[in-house]
C-alpha atoms as a PDB file:
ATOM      1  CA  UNK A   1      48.581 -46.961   8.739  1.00  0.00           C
ATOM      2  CA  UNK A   2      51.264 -45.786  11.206  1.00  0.00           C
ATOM      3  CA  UNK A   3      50.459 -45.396  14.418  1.00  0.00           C
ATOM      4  CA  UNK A   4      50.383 -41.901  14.680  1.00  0.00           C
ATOM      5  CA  UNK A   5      48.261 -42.195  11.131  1.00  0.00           C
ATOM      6  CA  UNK A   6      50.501 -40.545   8.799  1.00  0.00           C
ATOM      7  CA  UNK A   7      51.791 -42.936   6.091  1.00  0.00           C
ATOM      8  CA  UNK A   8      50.915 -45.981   4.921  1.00  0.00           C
ATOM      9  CA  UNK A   9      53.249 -48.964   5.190  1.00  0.00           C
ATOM     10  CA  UNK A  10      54.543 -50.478   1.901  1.00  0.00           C
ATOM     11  CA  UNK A  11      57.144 -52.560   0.343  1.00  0.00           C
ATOM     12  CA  UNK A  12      58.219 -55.387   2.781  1.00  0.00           C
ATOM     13  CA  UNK A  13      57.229 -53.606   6.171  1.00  0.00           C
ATOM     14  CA  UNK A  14      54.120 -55.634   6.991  1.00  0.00           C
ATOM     15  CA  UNK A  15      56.137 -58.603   6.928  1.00  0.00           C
ATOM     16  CA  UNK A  16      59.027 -57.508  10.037  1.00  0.00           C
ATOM     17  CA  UNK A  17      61.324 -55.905   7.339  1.00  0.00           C
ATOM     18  CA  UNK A  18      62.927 -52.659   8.283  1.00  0.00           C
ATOM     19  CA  UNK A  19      61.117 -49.538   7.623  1.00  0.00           C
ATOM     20  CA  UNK A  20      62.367 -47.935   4.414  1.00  0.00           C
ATOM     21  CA  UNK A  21      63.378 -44.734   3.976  1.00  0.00           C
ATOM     22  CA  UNK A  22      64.855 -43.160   0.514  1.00  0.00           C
ATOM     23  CA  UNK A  23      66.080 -39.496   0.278  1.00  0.00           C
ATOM     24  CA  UNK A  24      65.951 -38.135  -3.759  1.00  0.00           C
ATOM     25  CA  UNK A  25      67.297 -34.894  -4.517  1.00  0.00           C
ATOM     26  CA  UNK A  26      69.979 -32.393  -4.746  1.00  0.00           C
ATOM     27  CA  UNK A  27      72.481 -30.376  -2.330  1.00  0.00           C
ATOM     28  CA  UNK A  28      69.721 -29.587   0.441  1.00  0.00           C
ATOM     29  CA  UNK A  29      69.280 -33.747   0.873  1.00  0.00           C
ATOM     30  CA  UNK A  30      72.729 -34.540   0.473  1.00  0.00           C
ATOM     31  CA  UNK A  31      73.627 -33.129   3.543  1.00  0.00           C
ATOM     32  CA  UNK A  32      76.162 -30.344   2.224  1.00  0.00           C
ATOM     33  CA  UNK A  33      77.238 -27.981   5.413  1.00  0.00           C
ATOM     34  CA  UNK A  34      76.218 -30.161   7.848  1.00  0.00           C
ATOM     35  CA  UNK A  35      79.022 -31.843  10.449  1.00  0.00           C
ATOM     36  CA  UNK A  36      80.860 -34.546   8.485  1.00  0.00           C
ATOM     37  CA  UNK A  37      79.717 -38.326   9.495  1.00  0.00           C
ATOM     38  CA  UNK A  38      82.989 -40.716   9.790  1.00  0.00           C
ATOM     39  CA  UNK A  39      83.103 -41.879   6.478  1.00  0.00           C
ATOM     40  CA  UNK A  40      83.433 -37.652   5.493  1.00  0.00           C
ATOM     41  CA  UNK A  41      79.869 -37.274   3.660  1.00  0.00           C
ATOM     42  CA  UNK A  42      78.126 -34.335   4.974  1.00  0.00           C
ATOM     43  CA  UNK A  43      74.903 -35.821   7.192  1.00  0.00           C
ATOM     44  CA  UNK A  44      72.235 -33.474   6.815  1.00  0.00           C
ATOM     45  CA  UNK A  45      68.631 -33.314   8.282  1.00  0.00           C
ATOM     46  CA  UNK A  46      67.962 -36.605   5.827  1.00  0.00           C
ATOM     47  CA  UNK A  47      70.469 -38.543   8.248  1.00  0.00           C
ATOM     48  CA  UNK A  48      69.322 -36.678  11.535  1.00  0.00           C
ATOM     49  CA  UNK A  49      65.521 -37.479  10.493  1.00  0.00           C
ATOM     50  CA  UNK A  50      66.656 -41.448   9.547  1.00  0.00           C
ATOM     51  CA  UNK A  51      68.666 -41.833  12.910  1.00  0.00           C
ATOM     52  CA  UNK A  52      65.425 -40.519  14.705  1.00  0.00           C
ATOM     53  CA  UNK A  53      63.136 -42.953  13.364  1.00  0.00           C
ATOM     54  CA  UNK A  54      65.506 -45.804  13.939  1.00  0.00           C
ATOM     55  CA  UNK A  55      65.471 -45.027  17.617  1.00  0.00           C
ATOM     56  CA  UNK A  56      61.617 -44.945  17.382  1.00  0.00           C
ATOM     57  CA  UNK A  57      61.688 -48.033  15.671  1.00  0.00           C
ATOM     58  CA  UNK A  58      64.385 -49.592  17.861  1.00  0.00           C
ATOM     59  CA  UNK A  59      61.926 -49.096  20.669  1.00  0.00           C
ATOM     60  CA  UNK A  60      59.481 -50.967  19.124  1.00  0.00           C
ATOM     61  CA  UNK A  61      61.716 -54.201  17.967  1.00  0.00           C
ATOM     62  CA  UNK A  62      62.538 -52.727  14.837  1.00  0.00           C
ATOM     63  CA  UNK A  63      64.702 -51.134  12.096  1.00  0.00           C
ATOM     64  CA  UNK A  64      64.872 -48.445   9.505  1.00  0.00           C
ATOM     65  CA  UNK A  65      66.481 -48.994   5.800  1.00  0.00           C
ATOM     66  CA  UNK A  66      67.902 -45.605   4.585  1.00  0.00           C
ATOM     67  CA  UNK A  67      69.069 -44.750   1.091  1.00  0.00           C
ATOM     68  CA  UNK A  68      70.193 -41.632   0.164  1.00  0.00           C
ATOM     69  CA  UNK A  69      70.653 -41.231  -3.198  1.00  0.00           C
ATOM     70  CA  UNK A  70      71.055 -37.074  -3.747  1.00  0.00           C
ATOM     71  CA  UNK A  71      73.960 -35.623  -5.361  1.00  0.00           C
ATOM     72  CA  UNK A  72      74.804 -31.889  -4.847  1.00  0.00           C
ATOM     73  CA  UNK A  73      74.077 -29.431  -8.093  1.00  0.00           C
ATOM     74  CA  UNK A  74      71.514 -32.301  -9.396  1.00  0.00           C
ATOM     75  CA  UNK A  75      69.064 -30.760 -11.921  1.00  0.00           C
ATOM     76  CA  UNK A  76      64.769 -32.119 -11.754  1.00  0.00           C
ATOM     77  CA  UNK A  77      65.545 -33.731 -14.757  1.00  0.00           C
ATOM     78  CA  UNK A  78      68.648 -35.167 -13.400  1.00  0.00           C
ATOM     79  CA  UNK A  79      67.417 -36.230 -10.559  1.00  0.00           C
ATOM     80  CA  UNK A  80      64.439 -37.695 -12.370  1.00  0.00           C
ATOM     81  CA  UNK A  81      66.490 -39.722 -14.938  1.00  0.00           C
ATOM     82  CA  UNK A  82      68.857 -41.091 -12.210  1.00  0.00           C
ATOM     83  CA  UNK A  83      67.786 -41.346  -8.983  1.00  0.00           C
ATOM     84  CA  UNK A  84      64.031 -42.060  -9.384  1.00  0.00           C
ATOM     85  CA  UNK A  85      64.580 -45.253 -11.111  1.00  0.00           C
ATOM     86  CA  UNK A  86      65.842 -46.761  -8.457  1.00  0.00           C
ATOM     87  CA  UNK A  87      63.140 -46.255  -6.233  1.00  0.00           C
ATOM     88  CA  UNK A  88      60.588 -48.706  -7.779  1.00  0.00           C
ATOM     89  CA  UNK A  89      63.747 -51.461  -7.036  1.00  0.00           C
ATOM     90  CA  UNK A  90      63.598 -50.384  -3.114  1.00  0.00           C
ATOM     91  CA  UNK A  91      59.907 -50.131  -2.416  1.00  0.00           C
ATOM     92  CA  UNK A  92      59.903 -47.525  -0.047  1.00  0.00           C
ATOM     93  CA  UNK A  93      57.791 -47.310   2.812  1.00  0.00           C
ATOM     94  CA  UNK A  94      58.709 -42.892   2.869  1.00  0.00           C
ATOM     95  CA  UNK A  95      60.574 -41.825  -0.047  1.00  0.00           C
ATOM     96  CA  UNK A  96      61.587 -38.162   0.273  1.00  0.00           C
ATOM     97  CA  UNK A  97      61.354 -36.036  -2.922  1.00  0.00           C
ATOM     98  CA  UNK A  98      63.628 -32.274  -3.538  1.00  0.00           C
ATOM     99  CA  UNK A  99      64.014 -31.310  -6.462  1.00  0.00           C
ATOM    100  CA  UNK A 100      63.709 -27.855  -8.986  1.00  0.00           C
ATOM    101  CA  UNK A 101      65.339 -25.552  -7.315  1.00  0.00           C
ATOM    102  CA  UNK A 102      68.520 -25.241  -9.000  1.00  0.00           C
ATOM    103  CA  UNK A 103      66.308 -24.846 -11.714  1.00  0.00           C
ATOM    104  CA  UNK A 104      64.326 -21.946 -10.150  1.00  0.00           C
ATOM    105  CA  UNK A 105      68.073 -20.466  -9.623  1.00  0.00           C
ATOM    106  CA  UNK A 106      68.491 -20.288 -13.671  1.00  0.00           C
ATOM    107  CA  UNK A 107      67.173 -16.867 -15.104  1.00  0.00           C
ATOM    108  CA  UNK A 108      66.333 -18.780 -17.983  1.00  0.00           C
ATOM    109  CA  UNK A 109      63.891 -21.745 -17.035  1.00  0.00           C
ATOM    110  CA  UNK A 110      60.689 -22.000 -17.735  1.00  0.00           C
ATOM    111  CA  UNK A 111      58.584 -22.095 -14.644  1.00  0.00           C
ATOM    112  CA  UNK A 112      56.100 -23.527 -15.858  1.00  0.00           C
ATOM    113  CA  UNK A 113      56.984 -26.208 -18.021  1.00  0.00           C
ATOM    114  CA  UNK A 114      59.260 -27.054 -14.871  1.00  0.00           C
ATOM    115  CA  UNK A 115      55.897 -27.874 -13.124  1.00  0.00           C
ATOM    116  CA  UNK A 116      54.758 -30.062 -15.352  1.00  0.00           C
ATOM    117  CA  UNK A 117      58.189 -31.726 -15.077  1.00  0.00           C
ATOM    118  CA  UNK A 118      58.013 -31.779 -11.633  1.00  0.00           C
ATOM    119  CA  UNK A 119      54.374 -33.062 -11.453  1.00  0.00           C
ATOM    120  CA  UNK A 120      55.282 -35.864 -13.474  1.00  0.00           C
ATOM    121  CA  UNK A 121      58.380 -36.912 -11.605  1.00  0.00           C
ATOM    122  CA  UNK A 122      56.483 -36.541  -8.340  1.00  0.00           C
ATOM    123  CA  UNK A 123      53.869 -38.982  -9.784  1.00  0.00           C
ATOM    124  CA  UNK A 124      56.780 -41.441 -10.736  1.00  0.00           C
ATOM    125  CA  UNK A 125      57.220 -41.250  -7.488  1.00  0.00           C
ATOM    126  CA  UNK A 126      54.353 -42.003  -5.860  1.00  0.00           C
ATOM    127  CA  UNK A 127      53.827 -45.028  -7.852  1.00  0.00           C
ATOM    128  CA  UNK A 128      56.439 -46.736  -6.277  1.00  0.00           C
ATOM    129  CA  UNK A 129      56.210 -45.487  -3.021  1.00  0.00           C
ATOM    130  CA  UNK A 130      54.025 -45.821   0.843  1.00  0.00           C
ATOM    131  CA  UNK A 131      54.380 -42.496   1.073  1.00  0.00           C
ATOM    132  CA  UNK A 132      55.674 -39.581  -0.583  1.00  0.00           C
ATOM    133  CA  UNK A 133      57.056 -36.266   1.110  1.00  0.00           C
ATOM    134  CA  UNK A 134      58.047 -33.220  -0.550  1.00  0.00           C
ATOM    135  CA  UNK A 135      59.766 -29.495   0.399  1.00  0.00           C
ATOM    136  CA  UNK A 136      59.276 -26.165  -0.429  1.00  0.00           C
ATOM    137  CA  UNK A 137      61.682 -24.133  -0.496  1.00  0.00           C
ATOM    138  CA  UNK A 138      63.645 -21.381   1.695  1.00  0.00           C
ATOM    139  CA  UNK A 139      62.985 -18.346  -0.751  1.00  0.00           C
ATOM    140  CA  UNK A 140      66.294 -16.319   0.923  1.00  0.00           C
ATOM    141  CA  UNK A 141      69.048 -16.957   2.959  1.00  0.00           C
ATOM    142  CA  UNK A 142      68.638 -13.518   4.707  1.00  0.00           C
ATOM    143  CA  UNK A 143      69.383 -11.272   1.525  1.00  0.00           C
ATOM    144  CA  UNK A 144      67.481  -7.977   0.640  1.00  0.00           C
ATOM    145  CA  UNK A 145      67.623  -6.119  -2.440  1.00  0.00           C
ATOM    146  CA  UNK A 146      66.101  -6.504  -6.305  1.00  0.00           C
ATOM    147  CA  UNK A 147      67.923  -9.649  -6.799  1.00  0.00           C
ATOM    148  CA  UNK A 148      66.859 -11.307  -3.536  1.00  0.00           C
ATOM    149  CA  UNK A 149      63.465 -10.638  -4.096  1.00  0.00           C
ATOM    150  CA  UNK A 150      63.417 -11.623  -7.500  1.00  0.00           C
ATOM    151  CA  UNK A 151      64.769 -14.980  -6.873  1.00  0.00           C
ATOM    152  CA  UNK A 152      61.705 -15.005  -3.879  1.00  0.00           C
ATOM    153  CA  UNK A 153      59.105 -13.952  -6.324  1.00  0.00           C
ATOM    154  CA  UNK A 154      60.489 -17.625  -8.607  1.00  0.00           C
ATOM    155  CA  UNK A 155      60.611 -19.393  -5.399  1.00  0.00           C
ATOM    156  CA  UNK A 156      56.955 -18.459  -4.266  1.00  0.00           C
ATOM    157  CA  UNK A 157      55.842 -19.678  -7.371  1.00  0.00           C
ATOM    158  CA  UNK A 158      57.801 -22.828  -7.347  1.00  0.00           C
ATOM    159  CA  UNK A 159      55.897 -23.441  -3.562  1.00  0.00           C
ATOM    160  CA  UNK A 160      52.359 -23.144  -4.481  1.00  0.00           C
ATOM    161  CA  UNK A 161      53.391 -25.521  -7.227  1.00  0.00           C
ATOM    162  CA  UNK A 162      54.714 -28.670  -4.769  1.00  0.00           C
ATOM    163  CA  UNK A 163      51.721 -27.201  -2.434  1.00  0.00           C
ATOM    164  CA  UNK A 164      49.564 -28.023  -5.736  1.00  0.00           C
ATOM    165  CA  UNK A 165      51.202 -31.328  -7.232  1.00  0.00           C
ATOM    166  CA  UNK A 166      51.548 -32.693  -3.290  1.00  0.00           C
ATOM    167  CA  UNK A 167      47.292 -32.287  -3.307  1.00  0.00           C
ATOM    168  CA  UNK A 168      47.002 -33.998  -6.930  1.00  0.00           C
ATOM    169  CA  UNK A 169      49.781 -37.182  -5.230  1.00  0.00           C
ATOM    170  CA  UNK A 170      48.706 -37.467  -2.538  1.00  0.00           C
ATOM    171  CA  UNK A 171      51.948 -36.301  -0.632  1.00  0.00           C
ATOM    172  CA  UNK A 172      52.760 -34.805   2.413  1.00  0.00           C
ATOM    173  CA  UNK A 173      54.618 -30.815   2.666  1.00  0.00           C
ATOM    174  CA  UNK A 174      57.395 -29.953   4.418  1.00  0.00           C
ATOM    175  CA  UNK A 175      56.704 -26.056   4.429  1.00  0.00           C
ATOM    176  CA  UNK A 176      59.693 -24.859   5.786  1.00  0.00           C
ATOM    177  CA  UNK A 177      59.621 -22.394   2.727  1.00  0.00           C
ATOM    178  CA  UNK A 178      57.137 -21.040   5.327  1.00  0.00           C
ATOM    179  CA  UNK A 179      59.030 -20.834   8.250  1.00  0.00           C
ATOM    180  CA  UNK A 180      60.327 -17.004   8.311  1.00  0.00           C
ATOM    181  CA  UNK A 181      63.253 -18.261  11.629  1.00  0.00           C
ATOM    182  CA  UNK A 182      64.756 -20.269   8.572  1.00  0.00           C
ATOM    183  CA  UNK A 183      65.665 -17.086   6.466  1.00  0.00           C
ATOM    184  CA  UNK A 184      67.880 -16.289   9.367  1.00  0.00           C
ATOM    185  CA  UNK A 185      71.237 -15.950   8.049  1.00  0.00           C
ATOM    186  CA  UNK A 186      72.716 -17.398  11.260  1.00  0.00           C
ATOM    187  CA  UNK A 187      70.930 -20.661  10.185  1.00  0.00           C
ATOM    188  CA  UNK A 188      73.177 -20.482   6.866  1.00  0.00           C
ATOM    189  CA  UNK A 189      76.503 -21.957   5.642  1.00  0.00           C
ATOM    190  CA  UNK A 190      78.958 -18.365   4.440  1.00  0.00           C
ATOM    191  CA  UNK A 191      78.114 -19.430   1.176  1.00  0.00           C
ATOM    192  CA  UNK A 192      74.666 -18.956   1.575  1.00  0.00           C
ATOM    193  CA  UNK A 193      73.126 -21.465  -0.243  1.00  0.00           C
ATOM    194  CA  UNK A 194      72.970 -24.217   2.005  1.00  0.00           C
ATOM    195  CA  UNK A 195      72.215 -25.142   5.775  1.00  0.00           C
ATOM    196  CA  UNK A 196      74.625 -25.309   8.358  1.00  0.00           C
ATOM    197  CA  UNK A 197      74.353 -27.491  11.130  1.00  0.00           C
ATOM    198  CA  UNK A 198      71.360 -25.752  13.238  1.00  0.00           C
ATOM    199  CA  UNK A 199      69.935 -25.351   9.954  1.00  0.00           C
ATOM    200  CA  UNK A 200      69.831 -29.057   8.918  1.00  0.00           C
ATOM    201  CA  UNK A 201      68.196 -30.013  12.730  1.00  0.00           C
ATOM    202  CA  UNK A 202      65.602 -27.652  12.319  1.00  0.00           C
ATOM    203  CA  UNK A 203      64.558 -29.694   8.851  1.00  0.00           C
ATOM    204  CA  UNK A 204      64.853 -32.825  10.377  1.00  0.00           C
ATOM    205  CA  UNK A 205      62.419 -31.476  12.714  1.00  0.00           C
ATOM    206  CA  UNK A 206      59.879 -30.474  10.296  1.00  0.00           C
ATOM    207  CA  UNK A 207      60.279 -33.499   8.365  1.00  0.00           C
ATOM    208  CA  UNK A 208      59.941 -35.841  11.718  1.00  0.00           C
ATOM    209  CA  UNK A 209      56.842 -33.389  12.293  1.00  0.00           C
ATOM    210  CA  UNK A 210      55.333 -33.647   9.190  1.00  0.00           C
ATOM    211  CA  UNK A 211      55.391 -37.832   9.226  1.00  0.00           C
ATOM    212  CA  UNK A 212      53.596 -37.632  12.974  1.00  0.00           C
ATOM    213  CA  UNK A 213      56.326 -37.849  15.093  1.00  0.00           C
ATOM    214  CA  UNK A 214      55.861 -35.551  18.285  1.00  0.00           C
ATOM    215  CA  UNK A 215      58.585 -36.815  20.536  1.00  0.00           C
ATOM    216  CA  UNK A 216      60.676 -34.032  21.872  1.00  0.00           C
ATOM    217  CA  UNK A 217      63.249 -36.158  22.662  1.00  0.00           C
ATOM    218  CA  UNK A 218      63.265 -37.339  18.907  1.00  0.00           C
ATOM    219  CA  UNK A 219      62.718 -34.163  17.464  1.00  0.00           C
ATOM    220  CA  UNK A 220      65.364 -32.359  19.428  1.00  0.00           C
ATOM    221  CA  UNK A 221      62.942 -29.840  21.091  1.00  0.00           C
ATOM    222  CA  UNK A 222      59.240 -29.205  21.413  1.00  0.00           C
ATOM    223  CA  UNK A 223      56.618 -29.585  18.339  1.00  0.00           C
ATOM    224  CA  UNK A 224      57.103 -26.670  16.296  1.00  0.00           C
ATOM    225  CA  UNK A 225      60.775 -25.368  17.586  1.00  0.00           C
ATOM    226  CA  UNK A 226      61.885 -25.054  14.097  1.00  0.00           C
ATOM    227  CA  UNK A 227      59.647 -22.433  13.283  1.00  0.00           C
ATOM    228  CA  UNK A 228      61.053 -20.031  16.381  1.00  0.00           C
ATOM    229  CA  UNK A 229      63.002 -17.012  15.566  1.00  0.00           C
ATOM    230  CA  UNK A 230      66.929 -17.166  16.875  1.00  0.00           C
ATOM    231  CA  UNK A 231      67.461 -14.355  19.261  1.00  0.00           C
ATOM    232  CA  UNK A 232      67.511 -10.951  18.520  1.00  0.00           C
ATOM    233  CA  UNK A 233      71.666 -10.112  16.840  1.00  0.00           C
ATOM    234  CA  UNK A 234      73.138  -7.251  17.559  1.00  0.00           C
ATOM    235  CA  UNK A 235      73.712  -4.838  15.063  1.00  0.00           C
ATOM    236  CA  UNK A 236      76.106  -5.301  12.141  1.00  0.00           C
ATOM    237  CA  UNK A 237      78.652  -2.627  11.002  1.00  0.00           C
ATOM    238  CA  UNK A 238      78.107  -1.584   7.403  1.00  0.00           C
ATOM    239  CA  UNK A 239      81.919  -2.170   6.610  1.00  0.00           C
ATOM    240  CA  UNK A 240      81.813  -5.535   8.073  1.00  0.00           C
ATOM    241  CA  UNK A 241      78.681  -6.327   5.821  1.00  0.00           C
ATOM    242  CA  UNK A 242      80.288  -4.968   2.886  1.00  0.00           C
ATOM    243  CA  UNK A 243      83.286  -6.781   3.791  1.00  0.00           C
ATOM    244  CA  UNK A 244      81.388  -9.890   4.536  1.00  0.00           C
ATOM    245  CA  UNK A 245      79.911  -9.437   1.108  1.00  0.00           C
ATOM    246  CA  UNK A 246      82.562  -9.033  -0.809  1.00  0.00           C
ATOM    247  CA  UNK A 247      83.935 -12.639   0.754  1.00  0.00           C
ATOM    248  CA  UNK A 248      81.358 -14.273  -0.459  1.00  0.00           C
ATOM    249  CA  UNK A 249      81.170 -13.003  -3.751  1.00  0.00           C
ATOM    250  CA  UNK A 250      84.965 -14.193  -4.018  1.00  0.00           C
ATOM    251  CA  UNK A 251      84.743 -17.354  -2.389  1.00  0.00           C
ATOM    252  CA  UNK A 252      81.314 -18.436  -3.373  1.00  0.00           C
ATOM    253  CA  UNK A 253      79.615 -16.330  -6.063  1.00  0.00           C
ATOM    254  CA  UNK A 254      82.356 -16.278  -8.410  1.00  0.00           C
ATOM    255  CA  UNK A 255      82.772 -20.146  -8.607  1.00  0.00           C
ATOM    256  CA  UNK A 256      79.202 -20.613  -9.239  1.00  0.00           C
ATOM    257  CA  UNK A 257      79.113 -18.704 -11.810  1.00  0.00           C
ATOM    258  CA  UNK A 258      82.342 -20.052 -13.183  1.00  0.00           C
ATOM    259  CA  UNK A 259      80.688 -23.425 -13.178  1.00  0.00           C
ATOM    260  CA  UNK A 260      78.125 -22.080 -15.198  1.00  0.00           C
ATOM    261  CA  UNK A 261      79.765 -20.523 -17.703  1.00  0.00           C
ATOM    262  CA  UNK A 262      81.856 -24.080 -18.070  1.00  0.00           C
ATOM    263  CA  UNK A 263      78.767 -26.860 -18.230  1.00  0.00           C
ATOM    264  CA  UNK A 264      79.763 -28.086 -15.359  1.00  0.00           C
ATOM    265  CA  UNK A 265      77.936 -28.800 -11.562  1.00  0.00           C
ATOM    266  CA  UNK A 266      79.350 -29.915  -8.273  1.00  0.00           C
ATOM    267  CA  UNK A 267      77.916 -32.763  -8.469  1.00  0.00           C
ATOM    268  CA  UNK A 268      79.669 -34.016 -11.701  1.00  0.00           C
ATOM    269  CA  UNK A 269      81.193 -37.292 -10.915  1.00  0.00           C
ATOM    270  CA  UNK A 270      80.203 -37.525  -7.641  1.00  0.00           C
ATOM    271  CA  UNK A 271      78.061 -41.016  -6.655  1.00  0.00           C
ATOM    272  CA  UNK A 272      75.086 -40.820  -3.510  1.00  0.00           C
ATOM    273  CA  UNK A 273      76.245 -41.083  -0.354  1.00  0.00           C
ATOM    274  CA  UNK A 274      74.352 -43.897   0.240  1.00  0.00           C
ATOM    275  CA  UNK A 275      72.938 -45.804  -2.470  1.00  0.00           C
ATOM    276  CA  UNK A 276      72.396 -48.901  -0.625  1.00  0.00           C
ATOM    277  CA  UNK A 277      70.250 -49.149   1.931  1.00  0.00           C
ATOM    278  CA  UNK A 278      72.114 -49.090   5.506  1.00  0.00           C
ATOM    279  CA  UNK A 279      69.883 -50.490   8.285  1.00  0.00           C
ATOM    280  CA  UNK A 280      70.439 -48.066  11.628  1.00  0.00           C
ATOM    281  CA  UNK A 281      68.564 -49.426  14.775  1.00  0.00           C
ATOM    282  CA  UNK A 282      70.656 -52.434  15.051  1.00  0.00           C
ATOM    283  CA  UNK A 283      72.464 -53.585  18.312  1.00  0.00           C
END
């Protein structure tokens, strides 16, 4: 077990290999509205939370191996088919699982048969893995109205089902579908759909937290900072709401649903960020 006695060690770890780290998923892995790293891929809390544990392991003599293999717009099934293949290859010692909600985000899906689709990817998973750690999800990104709440209702469901299949797998939660500060819109990239840079620290956080880690120098703050509420904003004028709105829509709204309409995802042609392993910790 680690020492803090949150995951077991797997793969090659026992043996002075670097600790292994693999990030599955979609958008909200990727990275997408984070700060751009050198190379111009989006970092992300998956990169914040890797570069964390490599000083922790650096401290200790060692390394960390991270892969991230998300693509933005990715599909569970998508992400099942071609990124969890590849994880029985690297033997993970934490293997990092998000995937469904793009799914939830289509009127037309079948919530349940998406759990049992997302039960037996998870499981996939976990067969190949030291330790397995899933997400739910953000319900809102500070909206209000029939729609908002609608697509919260979906989202509620789609939580007490990784609450559920993380039980049955053995996995750990991040629940940071359960931390009300990350609804703040202020947290948000303008299109609304994906972290910005506060937003993506405040995940690594919870993700550090979750596997044990409750170094404040590693975490960026004290256990359980994530969870506290930005301060109060002052009050917004209607017209620059409505105004802000109608950006978005524009900017945002209207390509989405363009792709839609099309067949097509942002993530079509696009290749992982990081699908081999780069070993951070090194001199």
């Amino acid at each position: 077990m680690d020492p803090a006695g949150r995951w077991p060690r797997h793969g090659s770890y026992a043996a002075g290999m670097p600790l292994t780290l693999v990030c599955l998923g979609d958008s909200f892995t990727e990275g997408m509205s984070d700060e751009l790293r050198p190379d111009g891929h989006h970092r992300g809390w998956a990169d914040r939370t890797a570069e964390a544990l490599a000083r922790r392991e650096a401290a200790r003599g060692g390394t960390v191996a991270y892969a991230n293999l998300a693509v933005r717009g990715k599909l569970l099934d998508q992400v099942t088919a071609e990124q969890v293949p590849q994880v029985r290859g690297l033997s993970p010692d934490i293997t990092t699982f998000h995937a469904g909600p793009n799914d939830v985000l289509r009127r037309g899906t079948d919530l349940d048969d998406l759990f049992r689709r997302y039960d037996v990817a998870v499981a996939r998973v976990a067969a190949s893995s030291g330790q397995v750690v899933l997400f739910t999800s953000i319900g809102r990104a500070g909206g209000t109205g029939r729609v908002a709440q609608l697509l919260a209702d979906r989202f509620a469901r789609f939580n007490d089902n990784v609450r559920a299949t993380a039980e049955r797998r053995g996995a750990l939660v991040v629940d940071v579908g359960g931390a009300d500060a990350l609804t703040d819109r202020r947290l948000w990239h303008v299109d609304r759909l994906h972290l910005n840079p506060e937003g993506h620290a405040r995940v690594a956080a919870a993700v550090l937290e979750t596997l044990g880690v409750d170094d404040p120098h590693l975490l960026g703050g004290p256990v359980g900072w994530w969870r506290e509420p930005l301060p109060a904003a002052g009050p917004v004028a209607r017209r620059d709401a409505v105004a802000a709105d109608a950006v978005w829509v524009k900017d945002h709204l209207v390509p989405w649903v363009g792709r839609r309409l099309r067949g097509t995802s942002s993530g079509d042609g696009r290749a992982a960020k990081d699908a081999v392993p780069r070993v951070l910790g090194q001199d």
